[in-house]
N, C-alpha and C. Protein backbone atom coordinates (compact mmCIF):
# COMPACT_ATOMS: atom_id res chain seq x y z
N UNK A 1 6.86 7.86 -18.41
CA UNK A 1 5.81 7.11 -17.78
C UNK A 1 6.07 5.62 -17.98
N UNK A 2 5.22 4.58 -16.95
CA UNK A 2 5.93 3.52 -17.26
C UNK A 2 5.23 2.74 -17.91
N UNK A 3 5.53 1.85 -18.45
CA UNK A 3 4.08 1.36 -19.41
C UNK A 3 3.86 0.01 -18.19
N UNK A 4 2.22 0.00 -18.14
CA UNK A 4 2.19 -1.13 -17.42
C UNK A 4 1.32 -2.75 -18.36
N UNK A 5 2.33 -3.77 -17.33
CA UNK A 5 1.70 -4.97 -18.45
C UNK A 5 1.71 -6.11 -17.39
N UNK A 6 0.08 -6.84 -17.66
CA UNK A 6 0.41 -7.39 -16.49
C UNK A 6 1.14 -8.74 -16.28
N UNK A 7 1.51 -9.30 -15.54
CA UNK A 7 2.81 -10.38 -14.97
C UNK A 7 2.68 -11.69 -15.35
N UNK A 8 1.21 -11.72 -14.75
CA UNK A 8 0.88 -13.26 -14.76
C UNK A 8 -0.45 -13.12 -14.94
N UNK A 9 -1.21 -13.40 -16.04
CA UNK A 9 -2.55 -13.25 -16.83
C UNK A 9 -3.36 -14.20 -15.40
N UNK A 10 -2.62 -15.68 -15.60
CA UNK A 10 -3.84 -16.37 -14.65
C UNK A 10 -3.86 -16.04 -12.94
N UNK A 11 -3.06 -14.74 -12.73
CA UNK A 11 -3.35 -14.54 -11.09
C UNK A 11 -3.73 -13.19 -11.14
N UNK A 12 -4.52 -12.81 -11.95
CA UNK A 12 -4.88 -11.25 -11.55
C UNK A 12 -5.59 -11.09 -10.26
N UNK A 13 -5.99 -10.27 -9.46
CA UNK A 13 -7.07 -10.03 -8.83
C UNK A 13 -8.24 -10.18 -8.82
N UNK A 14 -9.20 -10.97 -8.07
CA UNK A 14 -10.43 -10.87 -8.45
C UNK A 14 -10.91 -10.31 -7.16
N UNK A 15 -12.30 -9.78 -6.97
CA UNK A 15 -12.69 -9.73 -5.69
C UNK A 15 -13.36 -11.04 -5.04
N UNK A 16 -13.27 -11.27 -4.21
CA UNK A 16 -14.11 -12.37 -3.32
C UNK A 16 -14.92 -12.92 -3.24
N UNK A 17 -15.06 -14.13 -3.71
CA UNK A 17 -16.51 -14.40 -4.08
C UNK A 17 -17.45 -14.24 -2.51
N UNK A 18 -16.65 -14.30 -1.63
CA UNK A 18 -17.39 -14.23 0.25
C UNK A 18 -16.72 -13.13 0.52
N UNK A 19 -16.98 -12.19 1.38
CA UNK A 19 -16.88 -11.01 2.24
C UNK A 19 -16.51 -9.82 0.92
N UNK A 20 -15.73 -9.06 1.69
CA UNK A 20 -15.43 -8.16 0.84
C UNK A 20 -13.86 -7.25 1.22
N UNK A 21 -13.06 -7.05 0.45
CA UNK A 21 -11.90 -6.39 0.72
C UNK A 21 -11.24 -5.18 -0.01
N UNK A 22 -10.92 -4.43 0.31
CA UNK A 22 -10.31 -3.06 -0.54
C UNK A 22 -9.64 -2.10 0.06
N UNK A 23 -8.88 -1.61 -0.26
CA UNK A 23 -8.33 -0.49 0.37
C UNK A 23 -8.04 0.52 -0.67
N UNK A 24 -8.37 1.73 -0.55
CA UNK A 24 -8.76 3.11 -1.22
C UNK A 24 -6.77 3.60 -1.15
N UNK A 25 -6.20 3.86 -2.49
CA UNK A 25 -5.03 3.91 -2.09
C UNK A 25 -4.57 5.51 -1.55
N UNK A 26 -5.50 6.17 -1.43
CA UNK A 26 -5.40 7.44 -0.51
C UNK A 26 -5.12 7.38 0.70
N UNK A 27 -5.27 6.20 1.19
CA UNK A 27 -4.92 5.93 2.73
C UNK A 27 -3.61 5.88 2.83
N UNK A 28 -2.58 5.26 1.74
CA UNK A 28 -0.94 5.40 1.98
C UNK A 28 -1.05 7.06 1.54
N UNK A 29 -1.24 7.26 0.64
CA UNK A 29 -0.97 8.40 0.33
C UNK A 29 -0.89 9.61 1.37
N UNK A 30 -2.13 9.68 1.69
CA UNK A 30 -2.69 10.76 2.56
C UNK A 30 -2.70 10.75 4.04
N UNK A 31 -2.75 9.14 4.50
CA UNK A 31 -3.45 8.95 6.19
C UNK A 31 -1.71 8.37 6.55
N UNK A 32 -1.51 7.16 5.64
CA UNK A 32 -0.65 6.20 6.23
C UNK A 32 0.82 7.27 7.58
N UNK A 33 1.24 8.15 6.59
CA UNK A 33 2.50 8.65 7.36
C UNK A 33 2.21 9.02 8.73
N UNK A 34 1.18 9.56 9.18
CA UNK A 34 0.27 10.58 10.20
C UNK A 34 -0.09 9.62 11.34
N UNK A 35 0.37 7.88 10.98
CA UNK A 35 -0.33 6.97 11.70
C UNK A 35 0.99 5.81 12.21
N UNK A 36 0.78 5.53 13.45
CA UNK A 36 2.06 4.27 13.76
C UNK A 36 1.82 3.20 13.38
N UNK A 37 2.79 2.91 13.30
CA UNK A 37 3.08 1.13 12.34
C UNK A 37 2.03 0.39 12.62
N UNK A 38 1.44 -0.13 13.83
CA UNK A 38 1.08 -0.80 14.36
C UNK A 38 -0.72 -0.70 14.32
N UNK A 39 -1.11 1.31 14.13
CA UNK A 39 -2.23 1.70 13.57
C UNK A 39 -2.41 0.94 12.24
N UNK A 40 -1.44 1.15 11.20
CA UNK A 40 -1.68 1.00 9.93
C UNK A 40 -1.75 -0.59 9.58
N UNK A 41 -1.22 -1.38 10.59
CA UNK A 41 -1.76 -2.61 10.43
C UNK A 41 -2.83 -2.94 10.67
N UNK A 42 -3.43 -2.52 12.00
CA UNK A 42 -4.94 -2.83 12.28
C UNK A 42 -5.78 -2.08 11.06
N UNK A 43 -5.48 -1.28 10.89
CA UNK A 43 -5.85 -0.63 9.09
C UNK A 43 -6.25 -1.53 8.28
N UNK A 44 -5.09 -1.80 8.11
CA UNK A 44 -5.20 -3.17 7.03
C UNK A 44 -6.17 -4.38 7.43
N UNK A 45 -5.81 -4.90 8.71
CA UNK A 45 -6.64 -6.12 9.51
C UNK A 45 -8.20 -5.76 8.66
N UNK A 46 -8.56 -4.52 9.86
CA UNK A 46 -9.81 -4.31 9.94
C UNK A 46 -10.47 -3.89 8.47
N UNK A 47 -9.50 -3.39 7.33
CA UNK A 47 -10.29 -3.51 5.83
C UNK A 47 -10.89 -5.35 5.27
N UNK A 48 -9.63 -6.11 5.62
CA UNK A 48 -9.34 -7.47 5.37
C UNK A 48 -10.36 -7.66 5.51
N UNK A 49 -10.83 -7.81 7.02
CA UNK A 49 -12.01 -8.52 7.65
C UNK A 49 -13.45 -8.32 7.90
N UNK A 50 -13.59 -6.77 7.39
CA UNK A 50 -14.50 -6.07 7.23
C UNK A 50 -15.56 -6.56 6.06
N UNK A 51 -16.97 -5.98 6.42
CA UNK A 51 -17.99 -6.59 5.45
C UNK A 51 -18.17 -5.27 4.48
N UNK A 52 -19.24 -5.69 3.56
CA UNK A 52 -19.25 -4.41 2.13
C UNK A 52 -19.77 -2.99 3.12
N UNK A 53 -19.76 -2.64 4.48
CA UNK A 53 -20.28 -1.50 4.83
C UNK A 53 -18.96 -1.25 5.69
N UNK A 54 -18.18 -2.32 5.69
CA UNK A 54 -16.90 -1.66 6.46
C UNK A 54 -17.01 -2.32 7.91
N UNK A 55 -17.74 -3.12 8.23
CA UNK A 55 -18.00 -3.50 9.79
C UNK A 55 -17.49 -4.68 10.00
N UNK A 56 -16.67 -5.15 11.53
CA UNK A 56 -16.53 -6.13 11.98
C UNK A 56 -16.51 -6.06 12.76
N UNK A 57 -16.32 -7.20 13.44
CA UNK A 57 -16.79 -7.35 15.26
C UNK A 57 -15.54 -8.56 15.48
N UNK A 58 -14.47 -8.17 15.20
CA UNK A 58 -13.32 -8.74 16.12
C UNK A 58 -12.84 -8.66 17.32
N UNK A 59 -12.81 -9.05 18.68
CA UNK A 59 -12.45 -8.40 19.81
C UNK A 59 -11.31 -8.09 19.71
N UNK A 60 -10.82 -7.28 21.01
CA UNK A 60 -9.37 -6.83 21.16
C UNK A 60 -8.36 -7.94 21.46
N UNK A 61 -8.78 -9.48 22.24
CA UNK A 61 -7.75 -10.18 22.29
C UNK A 61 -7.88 -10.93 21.17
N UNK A 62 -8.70 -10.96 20.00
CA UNK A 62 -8.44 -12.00 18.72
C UNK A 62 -7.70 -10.90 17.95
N UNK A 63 -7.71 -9.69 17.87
CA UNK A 63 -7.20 -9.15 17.24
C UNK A 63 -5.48 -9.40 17.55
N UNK A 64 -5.26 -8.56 18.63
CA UNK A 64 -4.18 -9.16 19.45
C UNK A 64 -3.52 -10.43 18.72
N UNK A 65 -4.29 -11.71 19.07
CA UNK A 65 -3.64 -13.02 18.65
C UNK A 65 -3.24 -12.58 16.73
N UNK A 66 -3.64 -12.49 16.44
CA UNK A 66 -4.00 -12.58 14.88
C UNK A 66 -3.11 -10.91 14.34
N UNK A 67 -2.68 -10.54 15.23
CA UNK A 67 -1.37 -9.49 14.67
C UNK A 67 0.09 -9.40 15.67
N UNK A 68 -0.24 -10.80 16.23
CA UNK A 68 0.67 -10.50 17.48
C UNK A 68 1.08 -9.61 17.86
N UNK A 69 0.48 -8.86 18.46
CA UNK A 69 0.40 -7.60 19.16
C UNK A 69 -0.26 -7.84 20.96
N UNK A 70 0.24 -7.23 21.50
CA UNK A 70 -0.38 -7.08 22.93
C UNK A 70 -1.50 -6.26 22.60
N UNK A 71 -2.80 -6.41 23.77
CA UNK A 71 -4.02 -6.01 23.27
C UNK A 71 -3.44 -4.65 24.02
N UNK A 72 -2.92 -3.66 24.69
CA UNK A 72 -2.76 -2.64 24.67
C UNK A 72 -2.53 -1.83 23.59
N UNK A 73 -2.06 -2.58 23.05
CA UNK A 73 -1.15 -2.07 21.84
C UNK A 73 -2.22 -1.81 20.22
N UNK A 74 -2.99 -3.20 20.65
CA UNK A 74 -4.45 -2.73 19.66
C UNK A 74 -5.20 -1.58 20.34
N UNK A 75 -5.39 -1.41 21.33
CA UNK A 75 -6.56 -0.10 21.91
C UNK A 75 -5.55 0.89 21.41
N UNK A 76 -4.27 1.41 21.62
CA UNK A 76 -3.58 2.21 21.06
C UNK A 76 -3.58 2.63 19.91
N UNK A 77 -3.84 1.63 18.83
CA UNK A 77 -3.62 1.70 17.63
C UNK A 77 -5.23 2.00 17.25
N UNK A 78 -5.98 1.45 17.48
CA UNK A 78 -7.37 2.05 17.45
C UNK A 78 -7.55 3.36 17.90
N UNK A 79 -7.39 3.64 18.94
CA UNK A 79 -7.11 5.31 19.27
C UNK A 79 -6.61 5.97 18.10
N UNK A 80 -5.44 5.36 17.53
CA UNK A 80 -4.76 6.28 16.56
C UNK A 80 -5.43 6.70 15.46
N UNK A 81 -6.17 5.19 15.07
CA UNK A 81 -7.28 5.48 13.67
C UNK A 81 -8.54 6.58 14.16
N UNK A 82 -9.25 6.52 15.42
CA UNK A 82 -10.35 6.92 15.55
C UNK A 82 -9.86 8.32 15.24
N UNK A 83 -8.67 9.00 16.30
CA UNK A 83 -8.23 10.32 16.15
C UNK A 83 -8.14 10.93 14.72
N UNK A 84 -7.77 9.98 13.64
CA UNK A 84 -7.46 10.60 12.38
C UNK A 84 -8.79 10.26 11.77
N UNK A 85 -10.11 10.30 12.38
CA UNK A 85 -11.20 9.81 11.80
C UNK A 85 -11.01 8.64 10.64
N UNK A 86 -10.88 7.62 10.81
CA UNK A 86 -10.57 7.05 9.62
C UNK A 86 -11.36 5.58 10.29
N UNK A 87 -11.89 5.38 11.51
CA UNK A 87 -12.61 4.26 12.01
C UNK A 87 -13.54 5.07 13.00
N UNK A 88 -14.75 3.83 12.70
CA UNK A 88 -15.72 4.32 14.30
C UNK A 88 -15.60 3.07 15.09
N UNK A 89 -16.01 3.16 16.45
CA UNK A 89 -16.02 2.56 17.13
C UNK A 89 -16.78 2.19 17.96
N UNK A 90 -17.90 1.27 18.52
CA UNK A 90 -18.96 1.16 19.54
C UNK A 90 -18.82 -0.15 19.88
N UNK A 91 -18.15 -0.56 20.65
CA UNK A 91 -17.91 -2.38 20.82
C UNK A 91 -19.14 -2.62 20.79
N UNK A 92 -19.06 -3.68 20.15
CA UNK A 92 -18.27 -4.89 19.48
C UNK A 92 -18.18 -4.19 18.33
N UNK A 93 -18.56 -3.56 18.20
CA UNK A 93 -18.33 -3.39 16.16
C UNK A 93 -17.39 -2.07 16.28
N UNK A 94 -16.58 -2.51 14.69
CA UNK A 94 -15.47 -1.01 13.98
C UNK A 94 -16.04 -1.46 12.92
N UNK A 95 -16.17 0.23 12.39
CA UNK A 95 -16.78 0.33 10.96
C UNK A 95 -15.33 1.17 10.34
N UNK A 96 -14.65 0.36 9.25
CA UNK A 96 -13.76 1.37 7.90
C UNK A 96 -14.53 2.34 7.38
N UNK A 97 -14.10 3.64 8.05
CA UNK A 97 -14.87 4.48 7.32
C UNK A 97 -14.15 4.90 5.75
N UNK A 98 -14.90 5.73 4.94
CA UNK A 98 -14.95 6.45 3.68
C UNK A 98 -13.88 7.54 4.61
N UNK A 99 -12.53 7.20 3.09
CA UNK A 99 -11.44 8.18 3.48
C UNK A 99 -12.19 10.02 3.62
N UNK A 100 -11.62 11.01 4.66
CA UNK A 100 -11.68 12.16 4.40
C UNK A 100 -11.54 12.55 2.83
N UNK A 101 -12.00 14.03 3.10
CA UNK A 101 -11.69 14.23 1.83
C UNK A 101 -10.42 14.78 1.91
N UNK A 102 -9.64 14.51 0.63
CA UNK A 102 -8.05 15.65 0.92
C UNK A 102 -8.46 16.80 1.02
N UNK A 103 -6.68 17.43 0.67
CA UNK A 103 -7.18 18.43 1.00
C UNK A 103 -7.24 19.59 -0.16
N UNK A 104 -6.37 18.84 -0.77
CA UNK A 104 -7.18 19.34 -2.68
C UNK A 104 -8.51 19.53 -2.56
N UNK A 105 -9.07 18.06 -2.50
CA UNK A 105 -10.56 18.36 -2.29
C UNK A 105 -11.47 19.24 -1.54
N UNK A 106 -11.16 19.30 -0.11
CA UNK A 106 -11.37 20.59 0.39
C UNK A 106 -11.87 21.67 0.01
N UNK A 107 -10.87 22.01 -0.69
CA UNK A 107 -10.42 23.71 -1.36
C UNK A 107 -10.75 23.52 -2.53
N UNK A 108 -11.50 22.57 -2.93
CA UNK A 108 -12.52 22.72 -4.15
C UNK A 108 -11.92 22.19 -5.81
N UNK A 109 -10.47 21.99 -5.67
CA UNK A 109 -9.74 21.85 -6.78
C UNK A 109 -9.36 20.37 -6.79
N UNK A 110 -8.91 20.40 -7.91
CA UNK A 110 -9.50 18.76 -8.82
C UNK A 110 -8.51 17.36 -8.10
N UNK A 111 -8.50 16.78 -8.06
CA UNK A 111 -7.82 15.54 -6.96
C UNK A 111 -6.91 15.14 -7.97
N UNK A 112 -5.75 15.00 -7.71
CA UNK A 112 -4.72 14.46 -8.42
C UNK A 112 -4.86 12.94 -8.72
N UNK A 113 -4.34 12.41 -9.62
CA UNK A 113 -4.99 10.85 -9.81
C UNK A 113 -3.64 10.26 -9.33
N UNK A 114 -3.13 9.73 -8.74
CA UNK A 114 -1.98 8.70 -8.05
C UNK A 114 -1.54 7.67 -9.31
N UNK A 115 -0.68 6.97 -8.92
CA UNK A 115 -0.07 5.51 -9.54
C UNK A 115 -1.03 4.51 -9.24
């Protein structure tokens, strides 16, 4: 096992003193492979920019600008998240939803703890 120690005392992480940001690391684990590149960035975007309930109201061409991406290419990638339930959608607003449960969890048995 590896021992961990951290790097640089004065840059740890803090959370934000304005908005709010996180990502649940079950999403690489579990969602990320199942999803195209371009999904898993708006992933990311839309955690970034998201408020403490998961909601933002970015349009499709700021999004676009701000991942340089063609806005086809965001509706695509939104498709991709909605399909794997992992976003809702009602323009103007996407809400980050609360990951599924695995599938350990599922079947009732105990969730493995990750790195």
């Amino acid at each position: 096992m590896i021992h961990k120690q951290i790097l640089l005392p004065d840059r740890v992480r803090r959370p934000p003193d304005e908005g709010f940001s996180w990502i649940d690391r079950r999403f690489l684990r579990d969602h990320a492979s199942k999803l195209t590149g371009d999904a898993i960035l708006l992933y990311f975007f839309l955690a970034a920019v998201s408020d403490k309930h998961g909601l933002s109201f970015y349009g499709d061409g700021t999004v676009a600008v701000r991942l340089r991406m063609r806005e086809e290419a965001v509706v695509a990638a939104r498709e991709d998240l909605l399909t794997h339930d992992l976003i809702a959608y009602q323009a103007p607003l996407t809400q980050v939803l609360s990951l599924p449960p695995s599938r350990r969890e599922r079947r009732g048995l105990p969730a493995l703890e990750s790195l």
